[in-house]
Protein backbone atom coordinates (compact mmCIF):
# COMPACT_ATOMS: atom_id res chain seq x y z
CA UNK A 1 -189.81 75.47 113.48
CA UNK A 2 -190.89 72.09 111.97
CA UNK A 3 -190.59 73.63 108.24
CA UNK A 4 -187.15 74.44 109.20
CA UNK A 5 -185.94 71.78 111.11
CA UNK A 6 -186.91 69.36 107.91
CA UNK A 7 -184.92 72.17 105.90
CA UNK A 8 -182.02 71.30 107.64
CA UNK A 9 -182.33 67.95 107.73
CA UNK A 10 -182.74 67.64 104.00
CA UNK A 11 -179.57 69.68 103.15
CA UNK A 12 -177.55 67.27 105.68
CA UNK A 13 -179.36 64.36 103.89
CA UNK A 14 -178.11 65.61 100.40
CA UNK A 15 -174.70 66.85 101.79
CA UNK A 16 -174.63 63.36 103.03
CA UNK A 17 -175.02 61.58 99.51
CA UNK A 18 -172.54 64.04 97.90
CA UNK A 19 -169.53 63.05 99.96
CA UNK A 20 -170.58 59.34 99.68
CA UNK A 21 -170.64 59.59 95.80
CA UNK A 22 -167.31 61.81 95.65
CA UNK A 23 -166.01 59.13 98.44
CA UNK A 24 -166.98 56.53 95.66
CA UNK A 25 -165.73 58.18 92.86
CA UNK A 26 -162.32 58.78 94.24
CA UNK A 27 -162.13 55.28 95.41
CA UNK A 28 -162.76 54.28 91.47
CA UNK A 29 -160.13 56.58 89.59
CA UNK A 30 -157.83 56.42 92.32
CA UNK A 31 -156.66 52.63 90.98
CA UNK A 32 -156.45 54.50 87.13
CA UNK A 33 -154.25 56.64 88.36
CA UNK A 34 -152.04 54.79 90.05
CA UNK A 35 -151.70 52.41 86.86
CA UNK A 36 -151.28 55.20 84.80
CA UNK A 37 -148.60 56.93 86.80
CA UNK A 38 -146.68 53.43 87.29
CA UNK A 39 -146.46 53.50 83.22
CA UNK A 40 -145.45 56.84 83.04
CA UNK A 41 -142.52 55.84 85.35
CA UNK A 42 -141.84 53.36 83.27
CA UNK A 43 -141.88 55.01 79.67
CA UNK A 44 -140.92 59.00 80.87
CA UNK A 45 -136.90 57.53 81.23
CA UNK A 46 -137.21 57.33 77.96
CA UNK A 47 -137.41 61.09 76.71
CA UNK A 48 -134.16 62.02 79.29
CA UNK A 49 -131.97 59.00 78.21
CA UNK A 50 -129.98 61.34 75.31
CA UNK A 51 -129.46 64.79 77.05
CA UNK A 52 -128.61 63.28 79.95
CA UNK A 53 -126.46 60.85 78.26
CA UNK A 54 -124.33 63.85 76.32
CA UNK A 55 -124.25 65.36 79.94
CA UNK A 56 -122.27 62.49 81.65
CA UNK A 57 -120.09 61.89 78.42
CA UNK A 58 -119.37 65.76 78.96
CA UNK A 59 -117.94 64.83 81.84
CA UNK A 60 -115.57 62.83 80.77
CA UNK A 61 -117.10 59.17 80.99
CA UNK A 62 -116.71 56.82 78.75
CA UNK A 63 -119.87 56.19 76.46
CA UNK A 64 -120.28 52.55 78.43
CA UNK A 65 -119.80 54.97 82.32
CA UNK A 66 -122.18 57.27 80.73
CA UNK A 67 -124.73 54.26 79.73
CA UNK A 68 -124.75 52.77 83.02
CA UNK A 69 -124.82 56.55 85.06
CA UNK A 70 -127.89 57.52 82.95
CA UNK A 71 -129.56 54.49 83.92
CA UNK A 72 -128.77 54.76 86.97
CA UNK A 73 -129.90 58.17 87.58
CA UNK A 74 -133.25 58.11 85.71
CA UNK A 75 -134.23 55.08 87.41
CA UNK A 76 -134.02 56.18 90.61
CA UNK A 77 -135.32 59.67 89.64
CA UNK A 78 -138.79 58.66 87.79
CA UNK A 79 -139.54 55.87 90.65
CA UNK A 80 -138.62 58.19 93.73
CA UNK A 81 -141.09 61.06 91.98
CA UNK A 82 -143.76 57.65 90.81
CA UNK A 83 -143.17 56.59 94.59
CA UNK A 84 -144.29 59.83 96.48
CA UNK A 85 -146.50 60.73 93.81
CA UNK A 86 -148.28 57.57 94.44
CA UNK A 87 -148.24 57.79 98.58
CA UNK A 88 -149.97 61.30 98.01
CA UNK A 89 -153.04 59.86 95.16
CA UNK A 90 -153.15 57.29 98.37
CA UNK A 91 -153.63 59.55 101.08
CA UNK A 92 -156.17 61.72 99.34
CA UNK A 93 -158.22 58.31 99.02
CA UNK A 94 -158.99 57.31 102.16
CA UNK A 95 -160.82 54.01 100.99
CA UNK A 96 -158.22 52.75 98.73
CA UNK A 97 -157.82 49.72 100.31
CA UNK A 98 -161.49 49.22 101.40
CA UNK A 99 -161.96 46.14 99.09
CA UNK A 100 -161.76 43.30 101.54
CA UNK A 101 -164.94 41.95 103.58
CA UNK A 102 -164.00 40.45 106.71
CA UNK A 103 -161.68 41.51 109.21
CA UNK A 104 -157.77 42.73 108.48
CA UNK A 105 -154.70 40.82 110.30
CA UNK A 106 -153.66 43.14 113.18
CA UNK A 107 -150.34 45.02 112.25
CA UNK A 108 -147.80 42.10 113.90
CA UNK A 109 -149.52 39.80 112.10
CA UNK A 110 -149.05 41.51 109.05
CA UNK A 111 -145.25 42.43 109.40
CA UNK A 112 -144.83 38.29 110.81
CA UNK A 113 -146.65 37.07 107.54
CA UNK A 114 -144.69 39.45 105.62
CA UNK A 115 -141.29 38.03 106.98
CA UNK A 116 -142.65 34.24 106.73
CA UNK A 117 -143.81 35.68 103.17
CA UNK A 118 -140.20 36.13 102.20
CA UNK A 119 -138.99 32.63 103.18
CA UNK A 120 -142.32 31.36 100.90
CA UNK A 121 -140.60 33.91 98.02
CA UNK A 122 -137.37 32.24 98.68
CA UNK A 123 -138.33 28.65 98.28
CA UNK A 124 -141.13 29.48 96.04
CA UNK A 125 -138.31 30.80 93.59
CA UNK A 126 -135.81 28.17 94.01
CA UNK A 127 -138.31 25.40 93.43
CA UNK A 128 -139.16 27.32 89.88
CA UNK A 129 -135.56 27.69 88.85
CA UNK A 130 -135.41 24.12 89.36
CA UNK A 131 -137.86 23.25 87.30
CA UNK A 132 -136.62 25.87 84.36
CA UNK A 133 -133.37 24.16 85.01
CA UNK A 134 -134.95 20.48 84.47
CA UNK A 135 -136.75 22.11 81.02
CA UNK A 136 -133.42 23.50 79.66
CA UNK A 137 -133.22 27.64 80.91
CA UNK A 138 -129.68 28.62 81.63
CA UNK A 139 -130.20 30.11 85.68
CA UNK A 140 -129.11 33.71 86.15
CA UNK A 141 -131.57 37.03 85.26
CA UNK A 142 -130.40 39.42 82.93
CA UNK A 143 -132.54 41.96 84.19
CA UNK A 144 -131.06 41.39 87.71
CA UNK A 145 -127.62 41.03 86.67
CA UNK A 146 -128.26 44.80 84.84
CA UNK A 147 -129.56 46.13 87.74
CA UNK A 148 -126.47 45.12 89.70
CA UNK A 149 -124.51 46.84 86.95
CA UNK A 150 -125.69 49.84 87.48
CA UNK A 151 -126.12 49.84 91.15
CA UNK A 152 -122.55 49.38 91.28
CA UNK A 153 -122.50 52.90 89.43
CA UNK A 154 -125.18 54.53 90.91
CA UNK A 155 -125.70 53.31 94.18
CA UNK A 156 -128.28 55.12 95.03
CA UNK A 157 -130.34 53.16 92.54
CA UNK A 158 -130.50 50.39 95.23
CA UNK A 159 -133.16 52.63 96.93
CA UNK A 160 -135.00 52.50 94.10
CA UNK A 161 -134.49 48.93 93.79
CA UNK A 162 -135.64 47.75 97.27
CA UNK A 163 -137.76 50.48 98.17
CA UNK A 164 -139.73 52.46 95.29
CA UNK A 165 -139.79 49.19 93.08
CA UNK A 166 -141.58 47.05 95.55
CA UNK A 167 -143.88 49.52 96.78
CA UNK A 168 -145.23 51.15 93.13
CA UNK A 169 -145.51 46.74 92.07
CA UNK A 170 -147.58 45.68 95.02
CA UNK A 171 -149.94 48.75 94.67
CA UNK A 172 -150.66 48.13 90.77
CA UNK A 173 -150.06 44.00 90.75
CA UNK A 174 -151.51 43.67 93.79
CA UNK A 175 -154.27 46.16 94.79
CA UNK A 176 -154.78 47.29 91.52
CA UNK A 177 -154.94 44.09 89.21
CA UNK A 178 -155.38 41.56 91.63
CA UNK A 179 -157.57 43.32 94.06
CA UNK A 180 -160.32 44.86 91.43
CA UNK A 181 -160.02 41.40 89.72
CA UNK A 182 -160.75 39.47 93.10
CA UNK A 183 -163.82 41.79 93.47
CA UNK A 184 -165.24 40.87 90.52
CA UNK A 185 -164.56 37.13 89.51
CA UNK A 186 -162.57 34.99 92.51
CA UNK A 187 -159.00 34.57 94.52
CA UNK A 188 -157.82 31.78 91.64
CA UNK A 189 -158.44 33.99 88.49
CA UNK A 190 -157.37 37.05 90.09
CA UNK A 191 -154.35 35.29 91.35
CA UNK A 192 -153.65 33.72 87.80
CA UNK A 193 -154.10 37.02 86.17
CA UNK A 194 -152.54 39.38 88.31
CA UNK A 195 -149.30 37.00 88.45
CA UNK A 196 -148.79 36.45 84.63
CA UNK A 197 -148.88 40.28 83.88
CA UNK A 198 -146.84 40.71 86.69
CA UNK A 199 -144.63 37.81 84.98
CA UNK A 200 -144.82 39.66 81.57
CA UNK A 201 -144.19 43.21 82.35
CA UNK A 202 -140.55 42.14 83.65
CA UNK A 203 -139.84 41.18 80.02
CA UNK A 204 -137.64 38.50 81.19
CA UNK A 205 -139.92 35.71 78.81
CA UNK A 206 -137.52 33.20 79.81
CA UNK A 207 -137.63 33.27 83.34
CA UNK A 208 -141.75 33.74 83.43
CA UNK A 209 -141.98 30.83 85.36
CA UNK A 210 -139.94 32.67 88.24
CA UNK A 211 -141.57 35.80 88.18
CA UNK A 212 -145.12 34.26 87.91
CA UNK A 213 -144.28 32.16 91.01
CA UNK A 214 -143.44 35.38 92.80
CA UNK A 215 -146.62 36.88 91.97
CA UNK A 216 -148.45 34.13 93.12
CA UNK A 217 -147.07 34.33 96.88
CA UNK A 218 -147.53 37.75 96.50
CA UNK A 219 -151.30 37.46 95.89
CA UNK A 220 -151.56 34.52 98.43
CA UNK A 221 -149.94 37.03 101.01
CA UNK A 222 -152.22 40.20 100.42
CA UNK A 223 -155.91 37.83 100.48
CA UNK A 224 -154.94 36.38 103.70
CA UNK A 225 -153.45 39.68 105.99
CA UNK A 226 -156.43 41.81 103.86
CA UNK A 227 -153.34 44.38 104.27
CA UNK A 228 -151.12 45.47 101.64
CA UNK A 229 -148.19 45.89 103.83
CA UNK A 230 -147.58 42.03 104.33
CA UNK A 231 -146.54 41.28 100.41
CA UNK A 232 -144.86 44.76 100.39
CA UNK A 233 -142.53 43.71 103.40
CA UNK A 234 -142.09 40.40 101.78
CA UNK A 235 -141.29 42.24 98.32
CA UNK A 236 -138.68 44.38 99.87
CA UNK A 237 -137.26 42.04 101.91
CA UNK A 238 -136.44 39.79 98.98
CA UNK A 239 -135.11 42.76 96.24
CA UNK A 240 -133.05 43.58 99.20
CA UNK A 241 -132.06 40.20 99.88
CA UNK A 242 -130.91 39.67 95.75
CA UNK A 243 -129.23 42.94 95.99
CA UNK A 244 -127.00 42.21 98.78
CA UNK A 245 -125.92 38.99 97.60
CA UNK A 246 -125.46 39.66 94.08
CA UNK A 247 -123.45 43.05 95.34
CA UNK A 248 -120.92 40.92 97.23
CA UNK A 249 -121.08 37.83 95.03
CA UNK A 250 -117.23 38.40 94.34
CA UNK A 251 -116.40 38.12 98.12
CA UNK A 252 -118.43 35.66 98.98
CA UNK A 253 -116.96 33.68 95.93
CA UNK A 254 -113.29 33.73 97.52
CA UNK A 255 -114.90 33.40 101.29
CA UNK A 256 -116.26 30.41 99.74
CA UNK A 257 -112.99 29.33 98.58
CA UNK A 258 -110.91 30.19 101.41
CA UNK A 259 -113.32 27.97 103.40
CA UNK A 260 -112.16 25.10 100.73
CA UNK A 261 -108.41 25.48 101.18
CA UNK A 262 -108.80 24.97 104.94
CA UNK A 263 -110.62 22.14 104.71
């Protein structure tokens, strides 16, 4: 009985140490892949652009319809696939976001700091464009302005916009670079790091003060909830918030107006 009895024991003992280590393992390549699969959403457009191109202009578009359609569509198509790709390489790792000591903000704390996070995002933003205003940068994003372009022709790239964009940013920028980077050096490098290359991969160069602003809130938002809901909210909240105003920017030009003529 006693020879079996350790037996057993020994074979739970080992069993033990083989789900830890595959535990740990996931919980290592899991961050790889989700890098890897949030460049392969940005890059795999890339191979569809011409045949579906030739498709829309077989439709009868115009080469410029056809531009802004193909954009449109591929956009939304590679980040909804990167977005539940990326929810199921989450779920299968458990202890993804097992990288902060101490205890987590309860969830209304972490939806509250994520809606005071987008007010930070908002000021934190216009006090940047001031400044690149004061040093000689013309306001107005490029890359925004596109995206509006070809909302307007493919609305359903909005989703993709406010939803998949946010989500597939805060899990590389923030749990990925920042949080691997926090558990190895501190909050200010990480923060610093993981803000610039979120600053740089928008290759907007000109406006790096704006997006490297953003990332720093961002950062700021995910080390104090330990949660990475709280900068996603905030990150969703704003896109959406851009989006809607740069959508009706026409009408609220002539509401603006109208409001002038009356007084």
């Amino acid at each position: 009985m006693k020879i079996n009895f350790k037996a057993k024991a020994d074979t739970g003992r080992y069993g033990k140490s083989k789900v830890s280590l595959s535990a740990k393992r996931g919980t290592k390549k899991t961050p790889l892949y989700i890098l890897l699969l949030f460049i392969a959403v940005q890059l795999s457009p890339v191979l569809f652009i011409t045949p579906t191109m030739e498709y829309f202009m077989g439709q009868g578009m115009t080469r410029a319809e056809a531009k802004l359609s193909t954009s449109g569509w591929l956009i939304a198509a590679s980040m909804g696939i990167g977005f539940i790709a990326a929810i199921i390489l989450i779920l299968r790792d458990k202890r993804f976001f097992d990288i902060w000591k101490g205890k987590k903000a309860g969830p209304f704390a972490a939806v509250g700091w994520g809606l005071l996070g987008f007010l930070l995002l908002l000021v934190g933003q216009s006090l940047a464009a001031m400044i690149e205003i004061a040093i000689g940068i013309e306001p107005g994003s490029e890359n925004t302005m596109g995206l509006v372009r070809i909302a307007e022709a493919v609305p359903l790239t909005i989703l993709a916009v406010v939803l998949f964009g946010p989500v597939l940013e805060e899990l590389v920028f923030r749990r990925v670079v920042f949080g691997s980077l926090n558990q190895t050096t501190n909050f200010w490098i990480a923060t610093l790091i993981s803000a610039l290359v979120f600053g740089l991969v928008h290759m907007e160069f000109t406006h790096l003060l704006l997006y490297f602003t953003t990332g720093l809130i961002l950062a700021f938002l995910y080390q104090r909830t330990k949660r990475i809901i709280t900068p996603i909210i905030a990150h969703i909240l704003l896109n959406g918030y851009v989006m809607l105003i740069q959508l009706n920017m026409e009408k609220i030009q002539n509401f603006l107006k109208q409001m002038e003529n009356l007084q």
